[in-house]
Protein backbone atom coordinates (compact mmCIF):
# COMPACT_ATOMS: atom_id res chain seq x y z
CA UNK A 1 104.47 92.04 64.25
CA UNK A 2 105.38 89.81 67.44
CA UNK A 3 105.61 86.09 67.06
CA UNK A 4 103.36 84.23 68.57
CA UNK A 5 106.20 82.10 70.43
CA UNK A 6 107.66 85.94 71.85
CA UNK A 7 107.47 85.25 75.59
CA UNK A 8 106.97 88.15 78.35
CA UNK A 9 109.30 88.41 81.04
CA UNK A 10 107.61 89.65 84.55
CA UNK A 11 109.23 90.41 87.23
CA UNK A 12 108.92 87.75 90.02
CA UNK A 13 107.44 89.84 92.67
CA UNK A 14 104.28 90.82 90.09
CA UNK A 15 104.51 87.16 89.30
CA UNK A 16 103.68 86.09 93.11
CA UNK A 17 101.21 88.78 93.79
CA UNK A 18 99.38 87.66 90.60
CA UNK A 19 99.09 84.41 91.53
CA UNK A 20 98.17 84.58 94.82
CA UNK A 21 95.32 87.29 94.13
CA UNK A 22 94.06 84.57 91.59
CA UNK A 23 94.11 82.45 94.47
CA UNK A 24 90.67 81.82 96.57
CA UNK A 25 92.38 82.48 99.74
CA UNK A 26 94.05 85.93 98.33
CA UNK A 27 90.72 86.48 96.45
CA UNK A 28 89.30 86.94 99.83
CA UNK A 29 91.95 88.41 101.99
CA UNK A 30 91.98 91.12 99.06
CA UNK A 31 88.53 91.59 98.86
CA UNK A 32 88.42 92.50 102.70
CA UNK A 33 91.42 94.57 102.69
CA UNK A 34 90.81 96.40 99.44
CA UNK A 35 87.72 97.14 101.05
CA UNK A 36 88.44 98.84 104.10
CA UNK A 37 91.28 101.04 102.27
CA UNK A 38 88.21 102.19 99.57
CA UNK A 39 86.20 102.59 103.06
CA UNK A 40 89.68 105.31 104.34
CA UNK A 41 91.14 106.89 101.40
CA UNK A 42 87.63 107.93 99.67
CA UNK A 43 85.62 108.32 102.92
CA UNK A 44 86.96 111.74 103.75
CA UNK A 45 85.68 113.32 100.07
CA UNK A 46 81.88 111.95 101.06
CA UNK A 47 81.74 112.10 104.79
CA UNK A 48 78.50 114.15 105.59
CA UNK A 49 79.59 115.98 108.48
CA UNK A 50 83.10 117.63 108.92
CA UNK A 51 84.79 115.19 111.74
CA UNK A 52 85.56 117.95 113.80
CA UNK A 53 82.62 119.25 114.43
CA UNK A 54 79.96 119.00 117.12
CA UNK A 55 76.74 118.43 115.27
CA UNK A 56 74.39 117.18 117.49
CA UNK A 57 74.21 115.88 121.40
CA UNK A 58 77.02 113.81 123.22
CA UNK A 59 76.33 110.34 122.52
CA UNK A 60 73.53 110.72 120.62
CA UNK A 61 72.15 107.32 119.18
CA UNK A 62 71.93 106.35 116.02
CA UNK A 63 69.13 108.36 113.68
CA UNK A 64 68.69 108.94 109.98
CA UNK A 65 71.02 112.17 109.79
CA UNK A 66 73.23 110.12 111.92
CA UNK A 67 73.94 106.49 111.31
CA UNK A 68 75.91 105.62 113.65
CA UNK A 69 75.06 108.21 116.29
CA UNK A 70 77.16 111.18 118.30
CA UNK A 71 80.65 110.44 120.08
CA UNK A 72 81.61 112.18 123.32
CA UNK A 73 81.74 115.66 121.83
CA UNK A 74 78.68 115.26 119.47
CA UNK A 75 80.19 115.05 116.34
CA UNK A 76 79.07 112.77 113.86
CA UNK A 77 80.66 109.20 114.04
CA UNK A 78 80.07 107.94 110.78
CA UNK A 79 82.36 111.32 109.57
CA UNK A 80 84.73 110.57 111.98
CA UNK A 81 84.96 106.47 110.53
CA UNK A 82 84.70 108.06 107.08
CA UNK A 83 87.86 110.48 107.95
CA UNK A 84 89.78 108.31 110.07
CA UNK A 85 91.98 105.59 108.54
CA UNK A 86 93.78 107.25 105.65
CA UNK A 87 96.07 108.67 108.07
CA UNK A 88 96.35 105.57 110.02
CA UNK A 89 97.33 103.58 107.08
CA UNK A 90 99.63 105.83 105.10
CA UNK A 91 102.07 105.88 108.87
CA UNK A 92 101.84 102.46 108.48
CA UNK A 93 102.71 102.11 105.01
CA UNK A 94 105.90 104.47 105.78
CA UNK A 95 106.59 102.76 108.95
CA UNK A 96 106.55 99.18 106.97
CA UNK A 97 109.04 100.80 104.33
CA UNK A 98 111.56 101.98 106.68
CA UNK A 99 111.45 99.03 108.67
CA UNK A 100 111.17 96.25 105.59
CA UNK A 101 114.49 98.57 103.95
CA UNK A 102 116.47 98.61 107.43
CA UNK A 103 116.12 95.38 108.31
CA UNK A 104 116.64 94.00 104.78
CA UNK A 105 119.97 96.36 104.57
CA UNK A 106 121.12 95.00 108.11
CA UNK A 107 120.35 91.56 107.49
CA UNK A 108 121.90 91.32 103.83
CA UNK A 109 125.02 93.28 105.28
CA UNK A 110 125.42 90.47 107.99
CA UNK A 111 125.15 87.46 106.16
CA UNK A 112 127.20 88.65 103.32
CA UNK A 113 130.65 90.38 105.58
CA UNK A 114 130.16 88.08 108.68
CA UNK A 115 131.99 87.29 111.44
CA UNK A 116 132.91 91.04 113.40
CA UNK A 117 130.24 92.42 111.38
CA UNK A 118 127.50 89.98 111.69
CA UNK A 119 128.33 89.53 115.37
CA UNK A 120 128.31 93.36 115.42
CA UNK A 121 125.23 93.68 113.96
CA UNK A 122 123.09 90.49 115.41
CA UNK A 123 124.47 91.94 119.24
CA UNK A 124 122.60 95.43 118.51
CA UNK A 125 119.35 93.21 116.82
CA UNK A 126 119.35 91.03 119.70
CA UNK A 127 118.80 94.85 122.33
CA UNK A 128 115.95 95.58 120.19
CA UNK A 129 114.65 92.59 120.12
CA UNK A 130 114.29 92.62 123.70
CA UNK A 131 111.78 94.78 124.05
CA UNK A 132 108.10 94.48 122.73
CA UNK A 133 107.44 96.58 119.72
CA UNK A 134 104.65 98.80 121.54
CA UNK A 135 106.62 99.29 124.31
CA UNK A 136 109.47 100.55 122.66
CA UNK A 137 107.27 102.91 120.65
CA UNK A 138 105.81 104.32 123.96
CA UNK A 139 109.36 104.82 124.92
CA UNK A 140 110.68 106.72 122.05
CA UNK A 141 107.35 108.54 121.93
CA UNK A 142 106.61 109.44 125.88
CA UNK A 143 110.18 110.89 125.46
CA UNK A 144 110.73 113.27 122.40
CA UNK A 145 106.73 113.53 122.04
CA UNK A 146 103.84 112.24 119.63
CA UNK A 147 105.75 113.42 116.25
CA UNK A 148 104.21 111.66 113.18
CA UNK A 149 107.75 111.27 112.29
CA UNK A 150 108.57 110.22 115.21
CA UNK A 151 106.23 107.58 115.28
CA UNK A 152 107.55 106.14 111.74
CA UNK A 153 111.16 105.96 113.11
CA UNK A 154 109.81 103.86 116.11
CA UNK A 155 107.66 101.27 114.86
CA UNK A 156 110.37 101.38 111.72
CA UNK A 157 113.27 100.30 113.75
CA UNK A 158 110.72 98.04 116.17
CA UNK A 159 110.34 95.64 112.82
CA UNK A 160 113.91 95.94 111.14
CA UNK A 161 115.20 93.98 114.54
CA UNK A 162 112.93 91.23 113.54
CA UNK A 163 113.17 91.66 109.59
CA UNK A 164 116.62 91.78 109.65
CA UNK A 165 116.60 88.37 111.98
CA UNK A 166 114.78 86.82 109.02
CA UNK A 167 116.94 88.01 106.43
CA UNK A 168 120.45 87.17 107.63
CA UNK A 169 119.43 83.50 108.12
CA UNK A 170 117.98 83.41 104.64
CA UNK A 171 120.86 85.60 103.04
CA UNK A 172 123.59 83.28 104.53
CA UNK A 173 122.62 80.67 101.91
CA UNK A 174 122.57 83.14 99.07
CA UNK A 175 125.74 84.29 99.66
CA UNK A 176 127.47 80.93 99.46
CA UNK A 177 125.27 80.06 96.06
CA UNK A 178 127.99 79.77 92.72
CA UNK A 179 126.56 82.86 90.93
CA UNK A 180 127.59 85.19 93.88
CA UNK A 181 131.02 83.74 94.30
CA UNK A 182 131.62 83.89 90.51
CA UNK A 183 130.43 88.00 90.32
CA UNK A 184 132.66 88.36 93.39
CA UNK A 185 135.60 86.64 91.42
CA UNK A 186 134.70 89.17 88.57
CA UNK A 187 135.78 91.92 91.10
CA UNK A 188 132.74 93.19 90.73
CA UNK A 189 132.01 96.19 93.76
CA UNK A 190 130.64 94.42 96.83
CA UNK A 191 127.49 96.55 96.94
CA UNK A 192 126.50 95.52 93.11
CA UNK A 193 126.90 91.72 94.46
CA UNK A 194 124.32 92.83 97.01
CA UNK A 195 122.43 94.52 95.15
CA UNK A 196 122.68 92.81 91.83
CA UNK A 197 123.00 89.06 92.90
CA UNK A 198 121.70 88.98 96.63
CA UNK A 199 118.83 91.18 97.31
CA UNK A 200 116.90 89.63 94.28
CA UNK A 201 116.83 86.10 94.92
CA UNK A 202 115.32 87.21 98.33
CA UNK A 203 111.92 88.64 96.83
CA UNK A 204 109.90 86.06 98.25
CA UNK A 205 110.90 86.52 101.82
CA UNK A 206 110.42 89.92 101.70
CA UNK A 207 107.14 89.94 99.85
CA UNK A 208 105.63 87.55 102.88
CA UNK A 209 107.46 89.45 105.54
CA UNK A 210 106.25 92.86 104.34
CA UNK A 211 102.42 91.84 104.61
CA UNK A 212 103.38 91.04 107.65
CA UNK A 213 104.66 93.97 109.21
CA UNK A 214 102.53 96.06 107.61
CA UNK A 215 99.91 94.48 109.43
CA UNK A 216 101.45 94.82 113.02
CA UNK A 217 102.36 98.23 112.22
CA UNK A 218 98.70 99.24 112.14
CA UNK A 219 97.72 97.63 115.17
CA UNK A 220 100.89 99.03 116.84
CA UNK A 221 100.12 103.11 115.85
CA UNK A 222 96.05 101.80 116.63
CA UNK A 223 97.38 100.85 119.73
CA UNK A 224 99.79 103.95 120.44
CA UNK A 225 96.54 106.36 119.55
CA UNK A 226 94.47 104.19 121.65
CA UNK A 227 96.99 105.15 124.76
CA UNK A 228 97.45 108.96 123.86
CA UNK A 229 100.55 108.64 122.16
CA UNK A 230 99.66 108.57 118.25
CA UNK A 231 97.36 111.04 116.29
CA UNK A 232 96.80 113.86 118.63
CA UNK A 233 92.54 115.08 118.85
CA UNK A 234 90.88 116.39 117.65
CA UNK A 235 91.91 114.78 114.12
CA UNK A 236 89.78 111.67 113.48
CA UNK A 237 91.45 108.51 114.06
CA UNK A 238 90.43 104.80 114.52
CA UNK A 239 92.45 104.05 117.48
CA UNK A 240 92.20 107.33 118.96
CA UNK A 241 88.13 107.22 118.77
CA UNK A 242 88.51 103.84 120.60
CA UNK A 243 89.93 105.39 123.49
CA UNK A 244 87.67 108.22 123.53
CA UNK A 245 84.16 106.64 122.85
CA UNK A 246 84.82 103.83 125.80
CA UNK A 247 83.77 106.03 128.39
CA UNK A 248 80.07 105.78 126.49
CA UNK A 249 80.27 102.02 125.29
CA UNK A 250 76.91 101.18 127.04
CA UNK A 251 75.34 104.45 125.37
CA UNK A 252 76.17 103.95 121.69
CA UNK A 253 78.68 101.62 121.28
CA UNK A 254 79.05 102.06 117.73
CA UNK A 255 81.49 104.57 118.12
CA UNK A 256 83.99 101.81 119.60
CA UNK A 257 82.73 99.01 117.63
CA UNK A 258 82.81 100.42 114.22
CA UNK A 259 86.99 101.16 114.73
CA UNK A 260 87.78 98.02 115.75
CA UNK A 261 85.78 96.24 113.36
CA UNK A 262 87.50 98.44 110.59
CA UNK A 263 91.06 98.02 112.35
CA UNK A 264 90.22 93.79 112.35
CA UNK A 265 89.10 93.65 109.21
CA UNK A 266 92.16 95.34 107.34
CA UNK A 267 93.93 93.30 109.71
CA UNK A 268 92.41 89.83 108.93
CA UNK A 269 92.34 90.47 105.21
CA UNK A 270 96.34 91.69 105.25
CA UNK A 271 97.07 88.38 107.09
CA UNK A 272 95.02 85.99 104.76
CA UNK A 273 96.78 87.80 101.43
CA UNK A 274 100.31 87.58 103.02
CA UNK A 275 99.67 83.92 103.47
CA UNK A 276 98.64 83.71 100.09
CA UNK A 277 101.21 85.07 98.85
CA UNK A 278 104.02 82.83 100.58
CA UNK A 279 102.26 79.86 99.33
CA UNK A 280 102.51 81.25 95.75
CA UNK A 281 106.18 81.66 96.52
CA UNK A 282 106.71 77.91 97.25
CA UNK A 283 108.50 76.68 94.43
CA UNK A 284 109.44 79.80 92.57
CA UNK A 285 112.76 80.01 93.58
CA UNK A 286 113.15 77.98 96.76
CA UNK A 287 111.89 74.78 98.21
CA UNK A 288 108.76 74.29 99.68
CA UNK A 289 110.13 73.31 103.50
CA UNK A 290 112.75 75.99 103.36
CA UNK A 291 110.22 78.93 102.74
CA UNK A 292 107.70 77.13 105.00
CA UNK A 293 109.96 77.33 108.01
CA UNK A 294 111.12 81.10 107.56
CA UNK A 295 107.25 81.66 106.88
CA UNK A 296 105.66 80.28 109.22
CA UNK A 297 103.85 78.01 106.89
CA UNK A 298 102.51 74.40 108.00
CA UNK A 299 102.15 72.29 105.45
CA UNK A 300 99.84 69.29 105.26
CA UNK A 301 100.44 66.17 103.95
CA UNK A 302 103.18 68.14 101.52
CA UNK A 303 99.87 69.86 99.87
CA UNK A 304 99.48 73.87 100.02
């Protein structure tokens, strides 16, 4: 039988996210975010009307067989919401991954060799960095074509530039601390000091950061569907029914305003968790101010 004094270990990461969901600012930012991804990963099994489909007249308004009226091509909007973010949000979620383990792997690598290397590497960061993140995924895009893959690479590498910015500066002070320099007198194998000593006592920079990118990685593939460039039609899509409902705004309108109400709303409650969780992280393993500044934090009067 386990002794009532028998203490369980988390890891810190859960420990974070639990505390900031318990949180009332995470509360809500959850709340709103957990509910648009119920809204785009169940909507397709109950959607009425198959969102291909033309099912009634172009830009028909809003009835009782049809909530939110027709689009352009007469299919059924409230399908075409329904059926259109799961997609969105799982290229995001692959995008964020690629980009959040790129960046992390560039910046660690950096810090920890530095001088050739981290000049080496910061030089190639600092070309990347120089161009806007939906421009450069128009680039790669308008050039090879609108590959789903293809659109995970770009907005992948567009945030490991900036992620990898983050982590270097953060990683240089790690790399100094006693523990590391005691594993490396160990001879322990560089990449275990990285991966053993290094990359951990970074978890709450990368649990802010990745909220973070996740979030502009929707709004950048929203944004490269809106221009023709992202999901290709006649597959439902948030962005991409932006772009093609415009043209009938004045008619029904809730075939643009129902998208970008989704795509804000995910967005808004993203941002509001993320900043919950990096004021969890104050004081878990680093000082307040430190975190604050790589966050992006302001604190007032020293309170959170």
């Amino acid at each position: 039988m386990m002794s009532s004094t028998t203490r369980v270990f988390r890891p810190e990461w859960l420990v974070i996210v639990g505390r900031a969901a318990r949180s009332r600012r995470g509360a809500i930012g959850l709340t709103i975010a957990g509910i648009v991804f119920l809204i785009a990963f169940v909507g397709p099994w109950v959607a009425p009307y198959s969102p291909i489909t033309t099912v009634t007249e172009a830009f028909a308004s809003p009835s009782w067989a049809h909530p939110l009226g027709a689009d352009g091509l007469g299919r059924d909007v409230f399908s075409r919401v329904l059926a259109g973010g799961w997609k969105l949000l799982i290229i995001a979620g692959a995008a964020t991954t690629f980009g959040m383990a790129l960046g992390v792997a560039l910046g660690v690598t950096a810090a920890y060799y530095g001088r050739a290397t981290d000049g080496l590497i910061m030089r190639v960061v600092d070309v990347f960095l120089a161009f806007p993140q939906l421009v450069f995924g128009l680039l790669l895009v308008s050039l090879i074509g609108p590959e789903v893959w293809l659109i995970v690479v770009a907005v992948g590498i567009s945030h490991a530039a900036q992620v990898a910015r983050v982590i270097r500066s953060v990683s240089i002070d790690v790399c100094e601390r006693n523990f590391v320099k005691a594993v490396e007198l160990m001879d322990v194998p560089t990449p275990k000091v990285i991966i053993g000593e290094v990359i951990p006592n970074l978890v709450s920079v990368v649990m802010v950061d990745i909220g973070l990118r996740f979030t502009y990685s929707i709004m950048i593939i929203a944004g490269l569907s809106f221009l023709g460039f992202g999901i290709q039609p006649p597959e439902a899509n948030w962005g991409l029914m932006i772009d093609e409902n415009r043209i009938g705004l004045l008619v029904n309108p809730w075939a643009v305003v129902v998208p970008v109400a989704l795509v804000a709303l995910v967005t808004i409650g993203l941002s509001t968790f993320t900043d919950a969780i990096a004021r969890a992280s104050l004081g878990v393993n680093r000082p307040a101010e430190e975190l604050a500044m790589t966050s992006g934090i302001v604190l007032d009067d020293g309170k959170l």
